[in-house]
Protein backbone atom coordinates (compact mmCIF):
# COMPACT_ATOMS: atom_id res chain seq x y z
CA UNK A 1 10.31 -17.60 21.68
CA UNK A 2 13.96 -16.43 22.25
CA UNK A 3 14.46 -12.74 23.06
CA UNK A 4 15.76 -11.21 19.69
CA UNK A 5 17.34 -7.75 19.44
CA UNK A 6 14.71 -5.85 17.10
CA UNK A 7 16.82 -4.29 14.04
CA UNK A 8 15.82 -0.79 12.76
CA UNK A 9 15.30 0.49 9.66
CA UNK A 10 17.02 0.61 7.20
CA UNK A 11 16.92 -3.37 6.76
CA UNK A 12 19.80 -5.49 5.41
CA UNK A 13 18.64 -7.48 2.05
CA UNK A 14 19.81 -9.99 0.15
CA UNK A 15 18.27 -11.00 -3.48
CA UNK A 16 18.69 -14.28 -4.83
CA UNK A 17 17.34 -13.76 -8.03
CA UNK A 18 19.00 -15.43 -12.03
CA UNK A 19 17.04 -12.54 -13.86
CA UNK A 20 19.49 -9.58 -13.87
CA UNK A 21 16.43 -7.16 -14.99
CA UNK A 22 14.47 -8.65 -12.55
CA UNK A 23 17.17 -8.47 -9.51
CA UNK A 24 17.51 -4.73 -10.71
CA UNK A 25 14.20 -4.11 -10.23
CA UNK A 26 14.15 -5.61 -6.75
CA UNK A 27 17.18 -3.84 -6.09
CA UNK A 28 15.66 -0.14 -6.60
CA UNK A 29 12.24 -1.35 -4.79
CA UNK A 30 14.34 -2.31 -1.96
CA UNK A 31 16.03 0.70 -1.62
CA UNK A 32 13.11 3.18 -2.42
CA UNK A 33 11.30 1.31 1.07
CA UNK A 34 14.37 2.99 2.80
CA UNK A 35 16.52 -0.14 3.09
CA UNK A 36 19.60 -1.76 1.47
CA UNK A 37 20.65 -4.46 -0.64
CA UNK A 38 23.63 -6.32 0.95
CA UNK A 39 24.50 -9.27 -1.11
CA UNK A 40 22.83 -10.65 -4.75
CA UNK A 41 23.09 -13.99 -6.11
CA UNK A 42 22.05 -15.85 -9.02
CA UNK A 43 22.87 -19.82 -7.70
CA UNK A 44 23.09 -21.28 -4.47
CA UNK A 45 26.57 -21.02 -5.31
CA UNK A 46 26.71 -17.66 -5.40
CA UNK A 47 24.83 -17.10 -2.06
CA UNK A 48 26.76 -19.53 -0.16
CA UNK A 49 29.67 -17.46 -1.32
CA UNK A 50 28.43 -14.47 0.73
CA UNK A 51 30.54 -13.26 3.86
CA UNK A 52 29.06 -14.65 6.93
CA UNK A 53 29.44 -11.29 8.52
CA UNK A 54 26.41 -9.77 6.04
CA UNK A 55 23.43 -10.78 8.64
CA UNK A 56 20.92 -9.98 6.35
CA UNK A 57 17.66 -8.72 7.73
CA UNK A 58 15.49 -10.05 4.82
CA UNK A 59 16.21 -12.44 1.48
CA UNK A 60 13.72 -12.38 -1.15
CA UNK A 61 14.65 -15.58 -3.26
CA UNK A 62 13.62 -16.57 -6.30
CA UNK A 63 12.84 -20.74 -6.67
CA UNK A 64 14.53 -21.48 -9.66
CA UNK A 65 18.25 -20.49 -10.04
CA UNK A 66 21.09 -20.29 -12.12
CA UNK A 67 23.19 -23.25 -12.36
CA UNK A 68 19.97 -25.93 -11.92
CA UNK A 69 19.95 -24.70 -8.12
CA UNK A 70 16.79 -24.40 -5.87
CA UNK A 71 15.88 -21.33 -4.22
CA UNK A 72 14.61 -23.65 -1.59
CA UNK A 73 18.30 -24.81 -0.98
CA UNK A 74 19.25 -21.53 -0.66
CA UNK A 75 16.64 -20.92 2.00
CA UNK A 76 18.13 -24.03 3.70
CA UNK A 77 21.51 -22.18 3.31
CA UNK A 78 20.42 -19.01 4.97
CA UNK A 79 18.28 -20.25 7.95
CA UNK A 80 21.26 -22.18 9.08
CA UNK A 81 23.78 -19.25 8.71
CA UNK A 82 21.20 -16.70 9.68
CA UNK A 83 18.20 -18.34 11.64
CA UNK A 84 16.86 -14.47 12.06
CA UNK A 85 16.40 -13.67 8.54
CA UNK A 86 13.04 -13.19 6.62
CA UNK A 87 13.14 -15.41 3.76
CA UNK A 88 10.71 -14.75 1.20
CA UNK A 89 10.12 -16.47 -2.23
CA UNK A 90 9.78 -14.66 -4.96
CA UNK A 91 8.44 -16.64 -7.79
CA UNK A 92 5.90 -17.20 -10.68
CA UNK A 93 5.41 -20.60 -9.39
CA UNK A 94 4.10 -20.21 -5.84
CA UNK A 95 2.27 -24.24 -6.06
CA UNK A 96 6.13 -25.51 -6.35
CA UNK A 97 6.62 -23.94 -2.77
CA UNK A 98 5.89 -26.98 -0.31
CA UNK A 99 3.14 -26.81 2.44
CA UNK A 100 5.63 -26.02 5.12
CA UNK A 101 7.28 -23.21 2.75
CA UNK A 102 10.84 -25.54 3.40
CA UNK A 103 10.82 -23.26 6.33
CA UNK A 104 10.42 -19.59 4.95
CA UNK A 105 8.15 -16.99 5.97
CA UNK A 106 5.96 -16.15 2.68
CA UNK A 107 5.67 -15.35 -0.89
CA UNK A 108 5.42 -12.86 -3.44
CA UNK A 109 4.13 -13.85 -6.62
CA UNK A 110 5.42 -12.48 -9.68
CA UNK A 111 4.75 -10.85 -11.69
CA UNK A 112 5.76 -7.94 -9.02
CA UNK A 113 4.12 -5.03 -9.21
CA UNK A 114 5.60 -1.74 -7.86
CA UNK A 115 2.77 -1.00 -5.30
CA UNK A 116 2.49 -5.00 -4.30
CA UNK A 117 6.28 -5.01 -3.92
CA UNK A 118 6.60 -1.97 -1.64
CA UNK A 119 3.26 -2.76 0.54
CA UNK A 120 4.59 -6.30 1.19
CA UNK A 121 8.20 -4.47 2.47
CA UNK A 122 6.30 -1.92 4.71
CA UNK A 123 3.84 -5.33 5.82
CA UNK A 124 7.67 -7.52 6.46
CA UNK A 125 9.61 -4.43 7.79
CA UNK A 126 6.91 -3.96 10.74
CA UNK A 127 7.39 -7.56 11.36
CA UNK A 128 10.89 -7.61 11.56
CA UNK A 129 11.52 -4.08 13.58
CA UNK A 130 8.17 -3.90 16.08
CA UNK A 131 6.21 -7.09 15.47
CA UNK A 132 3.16 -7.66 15.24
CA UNK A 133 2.72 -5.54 11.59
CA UNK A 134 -0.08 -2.70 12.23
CA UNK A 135 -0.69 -2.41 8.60
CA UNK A 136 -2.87 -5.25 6.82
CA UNK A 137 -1.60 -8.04 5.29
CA UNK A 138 -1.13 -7.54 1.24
CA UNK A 139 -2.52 -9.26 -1.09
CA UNK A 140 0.87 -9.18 -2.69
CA UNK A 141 2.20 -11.29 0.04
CA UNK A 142 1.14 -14.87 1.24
CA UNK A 143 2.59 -15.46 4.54
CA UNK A 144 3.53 -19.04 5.36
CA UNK A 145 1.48 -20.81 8.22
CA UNK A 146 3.64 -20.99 10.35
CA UNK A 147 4.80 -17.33 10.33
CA UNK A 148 1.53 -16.21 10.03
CA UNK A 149 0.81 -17.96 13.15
CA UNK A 150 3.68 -15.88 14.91
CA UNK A 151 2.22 -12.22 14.54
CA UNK A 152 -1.10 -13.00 15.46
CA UNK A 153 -2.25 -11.06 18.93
């Protein structure tokens, strides 16, 4: 476990998300927890497009993209640019993620609901700025194994 410099709130996110409404929506949950949105994209084209310098905190991504891409290329994309980022998929299709997540740390299920949305960014900012999270696990969040495995006690 390398030694990682803990970031504070507010938290640097990135939506990858083809559904403008939808990416709105995220958008103004995301910045009513207290934090801000740093980069959107609909495509993998559009997130590998982003400035390397934007060292997002957290990336809620949806699965399936604009322009035929896969949000789990896009995860690919941003765990090799930013190995510290929370990637979380945010999808109505959570059986399409594989067992291993391809590597990201949960899930969020849509439809989103305000209070599931906002409970699953208190639950991931904890995580990310003073691990392990005090608060309970959501149910609006399914953490992968693997991450899951990394906040127990």
């Amino acid at each position: 476990q390398r030694l990682m410099k803990r970031p504070k709130p507010p938290l640097s996110v990135v939506i990858v998300e083809d559904e403008p409404l939808i990416a709105m929506d995220l958008e103004s949950m995301v910045e009513d927890a207290g934090h801000r949105v740093v980069g959107e994209a609909a495509s993998l084209y559009d997130a590998e497009a982003w400035d390397v310098s934007l060292q997002p905190n957290v990336a809620f991504v949806d699965i399936q993209l604009a322009r035929k891409t896969s949000g789990l290329d896009v995860s690919q994309m941003i765990q090799a640019r930013w190995p510290d980022t929370i990637i979380v998929f945010v999808t109505a299709n959570p059986k399409i993620i594989p067992p291993d997540f391809a590597g990201a740390h949960g899930v969020i299920s849509k439809p989103i609901t305000r209070s599931g949305f906002l409970a699953a960014m208190q639950y991931l900012q904890e995580g990310v700025c003073d691990p392990p999270p005090t608060v309970s696990l959501p149910n609006s969040f399914m953490a992968s194994p693997a991450f899951a495995a990394s906040w127990q006690n």
